[in-house]
C-alpha atoms as a PDB file:
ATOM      1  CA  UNK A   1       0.000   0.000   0.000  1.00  0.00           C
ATOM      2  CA  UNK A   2       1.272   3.249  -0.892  1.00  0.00           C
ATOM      3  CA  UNK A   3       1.509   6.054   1.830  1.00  0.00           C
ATOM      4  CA  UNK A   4      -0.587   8.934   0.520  1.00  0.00           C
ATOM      5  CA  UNK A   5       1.022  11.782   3.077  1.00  0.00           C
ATOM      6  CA  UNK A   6       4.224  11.747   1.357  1.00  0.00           C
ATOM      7  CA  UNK A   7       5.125  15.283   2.356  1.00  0.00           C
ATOM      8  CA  UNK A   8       6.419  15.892  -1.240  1.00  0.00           C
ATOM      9  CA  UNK A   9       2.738  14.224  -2.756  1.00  0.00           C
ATOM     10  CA  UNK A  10       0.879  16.492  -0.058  1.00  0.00           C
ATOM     11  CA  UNK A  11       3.021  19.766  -1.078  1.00  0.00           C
ATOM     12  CA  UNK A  12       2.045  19.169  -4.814  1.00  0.00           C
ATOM     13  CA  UNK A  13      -1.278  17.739  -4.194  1.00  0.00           C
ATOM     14  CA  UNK A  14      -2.029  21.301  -2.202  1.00  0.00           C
ATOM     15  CA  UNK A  15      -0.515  23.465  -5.107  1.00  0.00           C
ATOM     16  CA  UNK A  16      -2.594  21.956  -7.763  1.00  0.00           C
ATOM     17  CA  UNK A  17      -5.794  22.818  -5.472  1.00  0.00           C
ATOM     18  CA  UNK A  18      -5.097  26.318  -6.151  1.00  0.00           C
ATOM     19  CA  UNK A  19      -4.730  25.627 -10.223  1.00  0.00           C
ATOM     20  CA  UNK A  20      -7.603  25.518 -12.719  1.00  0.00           C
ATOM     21  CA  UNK A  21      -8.447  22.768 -15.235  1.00  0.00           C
ATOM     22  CA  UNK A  22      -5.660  21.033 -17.253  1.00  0.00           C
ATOM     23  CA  UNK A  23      -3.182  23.716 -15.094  1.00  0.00           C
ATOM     24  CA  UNK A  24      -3.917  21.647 -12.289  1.00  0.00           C
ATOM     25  CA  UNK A  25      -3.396  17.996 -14.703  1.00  0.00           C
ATOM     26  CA  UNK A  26      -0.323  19.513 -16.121  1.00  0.00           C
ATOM     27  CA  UNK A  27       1.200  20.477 -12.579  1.00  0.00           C
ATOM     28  CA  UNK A  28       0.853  16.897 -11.084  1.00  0.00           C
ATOM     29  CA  UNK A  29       1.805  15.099 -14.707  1.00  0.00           C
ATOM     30  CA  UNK A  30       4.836  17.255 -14.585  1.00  0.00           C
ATOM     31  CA  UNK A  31       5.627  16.165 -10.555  1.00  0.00           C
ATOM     32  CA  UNK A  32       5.104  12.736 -12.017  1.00  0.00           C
ATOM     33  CA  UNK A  33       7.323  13.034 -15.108  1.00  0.00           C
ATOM     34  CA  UNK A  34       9.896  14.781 -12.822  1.00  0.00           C
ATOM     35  CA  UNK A  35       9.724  12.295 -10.018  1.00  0.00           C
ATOM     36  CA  UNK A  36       9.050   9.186 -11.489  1.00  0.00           C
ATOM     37  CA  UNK A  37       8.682   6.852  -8.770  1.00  0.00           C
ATOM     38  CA  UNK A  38       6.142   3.565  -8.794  1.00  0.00           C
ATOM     39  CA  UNK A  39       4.743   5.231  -5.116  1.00  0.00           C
ATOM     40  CA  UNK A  40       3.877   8.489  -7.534  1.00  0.00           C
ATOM     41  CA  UNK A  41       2.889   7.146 -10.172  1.00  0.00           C
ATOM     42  CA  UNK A  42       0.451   5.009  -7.521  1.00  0.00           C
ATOM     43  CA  UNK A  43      -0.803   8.469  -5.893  1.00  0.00           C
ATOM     44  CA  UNK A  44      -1.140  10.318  -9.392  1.00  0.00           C
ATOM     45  CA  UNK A  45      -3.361   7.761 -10.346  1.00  0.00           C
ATOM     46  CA  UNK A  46      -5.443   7.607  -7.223  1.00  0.00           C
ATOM     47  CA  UNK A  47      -5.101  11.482  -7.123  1.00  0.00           C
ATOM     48  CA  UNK A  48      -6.932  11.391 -10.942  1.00  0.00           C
ATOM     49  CA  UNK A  49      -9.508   8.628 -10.180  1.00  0.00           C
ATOM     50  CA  UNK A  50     -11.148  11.333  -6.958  1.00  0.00           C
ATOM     51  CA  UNK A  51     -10.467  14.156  -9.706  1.00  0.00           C
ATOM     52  CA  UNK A  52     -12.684  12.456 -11.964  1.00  0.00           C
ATOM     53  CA  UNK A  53     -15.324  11.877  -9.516  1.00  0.00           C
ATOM     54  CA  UNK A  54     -15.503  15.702  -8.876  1.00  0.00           C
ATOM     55  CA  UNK A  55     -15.408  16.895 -12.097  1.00  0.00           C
ATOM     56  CA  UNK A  56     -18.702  17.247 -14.178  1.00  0.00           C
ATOM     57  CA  UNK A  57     -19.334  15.390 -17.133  1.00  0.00           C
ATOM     58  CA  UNK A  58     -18.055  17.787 -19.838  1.00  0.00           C
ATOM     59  CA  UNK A  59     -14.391  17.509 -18.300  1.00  0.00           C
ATOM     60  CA  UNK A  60     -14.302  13.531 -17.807  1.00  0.00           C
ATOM     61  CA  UNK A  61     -12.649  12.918 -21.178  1.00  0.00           C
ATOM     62  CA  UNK A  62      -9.606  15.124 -20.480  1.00  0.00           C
ATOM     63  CA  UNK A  63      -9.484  13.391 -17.315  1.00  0.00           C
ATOM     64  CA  UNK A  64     -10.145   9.842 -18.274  1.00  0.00           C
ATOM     65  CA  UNK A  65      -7.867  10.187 -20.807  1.00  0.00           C
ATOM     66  CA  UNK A  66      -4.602  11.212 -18.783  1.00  0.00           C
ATOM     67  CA  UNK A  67      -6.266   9.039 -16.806  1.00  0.00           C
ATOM     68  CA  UNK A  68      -5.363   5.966 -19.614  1.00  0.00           C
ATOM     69  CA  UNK A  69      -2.187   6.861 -20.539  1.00  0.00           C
ATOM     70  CA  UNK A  70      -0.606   6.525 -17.103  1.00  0.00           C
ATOM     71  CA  UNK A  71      -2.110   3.532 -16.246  1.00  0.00           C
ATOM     72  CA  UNK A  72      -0.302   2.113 -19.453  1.00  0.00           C
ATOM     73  CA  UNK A  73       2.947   3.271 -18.251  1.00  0.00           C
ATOM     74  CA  UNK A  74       2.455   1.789 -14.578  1.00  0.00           C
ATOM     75  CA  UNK A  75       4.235  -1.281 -15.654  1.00  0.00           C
ATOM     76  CA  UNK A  76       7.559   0.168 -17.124  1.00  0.00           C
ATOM     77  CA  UNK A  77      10.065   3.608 -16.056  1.00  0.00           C
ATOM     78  CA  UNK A  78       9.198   3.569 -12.737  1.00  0.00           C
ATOM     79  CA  UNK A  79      11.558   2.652 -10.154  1.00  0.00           C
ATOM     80  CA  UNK A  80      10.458   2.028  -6.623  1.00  0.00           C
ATOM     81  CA  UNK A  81      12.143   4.576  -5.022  1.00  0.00           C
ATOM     82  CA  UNK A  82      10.209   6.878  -3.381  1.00  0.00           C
ATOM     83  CA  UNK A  83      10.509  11.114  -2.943  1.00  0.00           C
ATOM     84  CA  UNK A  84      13.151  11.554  -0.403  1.00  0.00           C
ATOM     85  CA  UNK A  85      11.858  15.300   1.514  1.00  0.00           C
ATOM     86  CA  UNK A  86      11.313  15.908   4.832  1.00  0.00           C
ATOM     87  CA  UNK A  87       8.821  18.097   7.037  1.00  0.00           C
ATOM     88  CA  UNK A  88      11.825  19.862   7.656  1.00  0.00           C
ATOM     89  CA  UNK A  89      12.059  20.847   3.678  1.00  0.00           C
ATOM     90  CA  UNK A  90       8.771  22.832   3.676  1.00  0.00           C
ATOM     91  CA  UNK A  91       8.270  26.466   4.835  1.00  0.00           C
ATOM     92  CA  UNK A  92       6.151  26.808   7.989  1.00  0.00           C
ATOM     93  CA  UNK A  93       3.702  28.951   5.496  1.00  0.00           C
ATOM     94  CA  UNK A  94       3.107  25.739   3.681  1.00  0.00           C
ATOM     95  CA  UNK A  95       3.080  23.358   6.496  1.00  0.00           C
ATOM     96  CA  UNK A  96       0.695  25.101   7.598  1.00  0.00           C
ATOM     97  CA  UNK A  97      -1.734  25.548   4.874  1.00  0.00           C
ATOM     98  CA  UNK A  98      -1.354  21.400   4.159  1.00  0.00           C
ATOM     99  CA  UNK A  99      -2.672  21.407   7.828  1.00  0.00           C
ATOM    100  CA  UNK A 100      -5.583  23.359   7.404  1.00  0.00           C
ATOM    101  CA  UNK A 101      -6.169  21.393   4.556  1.00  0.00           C
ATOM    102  CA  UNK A 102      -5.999  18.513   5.726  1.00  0.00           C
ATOM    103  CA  UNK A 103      -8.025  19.051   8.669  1.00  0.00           C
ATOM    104  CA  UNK A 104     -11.066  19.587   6.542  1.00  0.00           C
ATOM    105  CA  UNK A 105     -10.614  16.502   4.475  1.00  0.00           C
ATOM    106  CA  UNK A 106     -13.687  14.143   5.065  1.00  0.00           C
ATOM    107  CA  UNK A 107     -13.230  10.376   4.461  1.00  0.00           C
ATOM    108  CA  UNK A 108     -17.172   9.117   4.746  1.00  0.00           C
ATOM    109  CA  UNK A 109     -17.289   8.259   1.215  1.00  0.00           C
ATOM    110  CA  UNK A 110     -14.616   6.050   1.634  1.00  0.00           C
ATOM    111  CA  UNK A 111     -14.137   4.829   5.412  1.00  0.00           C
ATOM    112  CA  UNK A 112     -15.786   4.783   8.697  1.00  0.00           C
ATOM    113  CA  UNK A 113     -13.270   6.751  10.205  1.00  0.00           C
ATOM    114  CA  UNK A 114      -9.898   8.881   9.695  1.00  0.00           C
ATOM    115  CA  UNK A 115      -7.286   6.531   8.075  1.00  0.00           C
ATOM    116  CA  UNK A 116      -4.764   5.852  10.685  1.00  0.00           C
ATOM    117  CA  UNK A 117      -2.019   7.495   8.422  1.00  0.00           C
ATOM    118  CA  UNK A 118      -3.647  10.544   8.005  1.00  0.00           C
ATOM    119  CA  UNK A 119      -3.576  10.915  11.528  1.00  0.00           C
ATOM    120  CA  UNK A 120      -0.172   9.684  12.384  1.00  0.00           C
ATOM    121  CA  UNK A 121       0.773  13.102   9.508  1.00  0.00           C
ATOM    122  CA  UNK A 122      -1.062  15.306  11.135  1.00  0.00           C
ATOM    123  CA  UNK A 123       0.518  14.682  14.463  1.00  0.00           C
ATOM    124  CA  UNK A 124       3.787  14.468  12.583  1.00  0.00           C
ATOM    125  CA  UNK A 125       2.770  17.840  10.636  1.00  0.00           C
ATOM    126  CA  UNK A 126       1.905  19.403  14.514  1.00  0.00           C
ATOM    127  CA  UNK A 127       5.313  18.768  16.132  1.00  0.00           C
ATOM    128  CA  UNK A 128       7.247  20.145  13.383  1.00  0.00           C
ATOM    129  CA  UNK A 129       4.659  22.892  12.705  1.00  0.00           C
ATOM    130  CA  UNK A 130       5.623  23.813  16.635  1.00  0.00           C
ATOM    131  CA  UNK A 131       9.169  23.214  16.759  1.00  0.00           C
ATOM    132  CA  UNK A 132       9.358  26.399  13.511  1.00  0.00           C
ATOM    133  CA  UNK A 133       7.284  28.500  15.709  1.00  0.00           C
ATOM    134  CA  UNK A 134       9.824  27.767  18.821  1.00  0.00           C
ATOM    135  CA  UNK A 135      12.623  28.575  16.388  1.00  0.00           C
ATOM    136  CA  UNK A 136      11.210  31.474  15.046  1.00  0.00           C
ATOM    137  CA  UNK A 137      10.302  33.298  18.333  1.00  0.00           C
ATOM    138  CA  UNK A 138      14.095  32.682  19.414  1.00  0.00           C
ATOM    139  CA  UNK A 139      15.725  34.218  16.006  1.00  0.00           C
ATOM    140  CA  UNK A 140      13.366  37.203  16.301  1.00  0.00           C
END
């Protein structure tokens, strides 16, 4: 199973919420093309599959589409490998927009309750969140 709260996945993931249409395809084909890891290629797909299921009819083919073409290169140019940054490689600015993010996602389509991962981040995302603000206050 691949972990979805890759920090590098969730920094892209939260960029491309703030893009329109195929900006938003293009930004996260690009991370994949760029990063090309089987774990990546795994959350692009997944990341697509809930894209589709939000967008409305008239935008399905563009999506189904990309949609096809990765899932014929799953099998071949990925290595298994996965992204390699930290919490510590994000701004605080970011870290903390991911958490406020995240701490609206709802999972009652798909689970009973919060995915023990997802919460296991978020305490990760917490600590390191407070640790900046600790390091800030002393350089100011």
């Amino acid at each position: 199973m691949v972990n979805k709260f890759d920090i590098h996945w969730q920094v892209v993931r939260l960029h491309a919420k703030s893009l329109k249409g195929s900006k938003k395809i293009g930004y996260v084909i690009d991370f994949l093309q760029q990063n090309r890891y089987h774990n990546n290629w795994r959350r692009v797909h997944n990341w697509l599959q809930m894209l589709l299921l939000s967008y409305k009819k008239s935008n399905n083919y563009m999506v189904k589409l990309i949609l096809s073409t990765i899932s014929d290169l799953e099998s071949f140019r990925y290595t298994f490998d996965d992204n390699q940054m930290t919490l510590k490689d994000v701004n605080t600015t970011t870290l903390l927009k991911l958490h406020k993010d995240l701490s609206k996602r709802k999972y009652n389509f798909q689970y009973n309750k919060i995915p023990k991962a997802h919460v296991e981040f978020m305490l990760q995302l917490d600590s390191e969140i407070e640790l900046m603000k600790e390091i800030e206050e002393i350089l100011k």
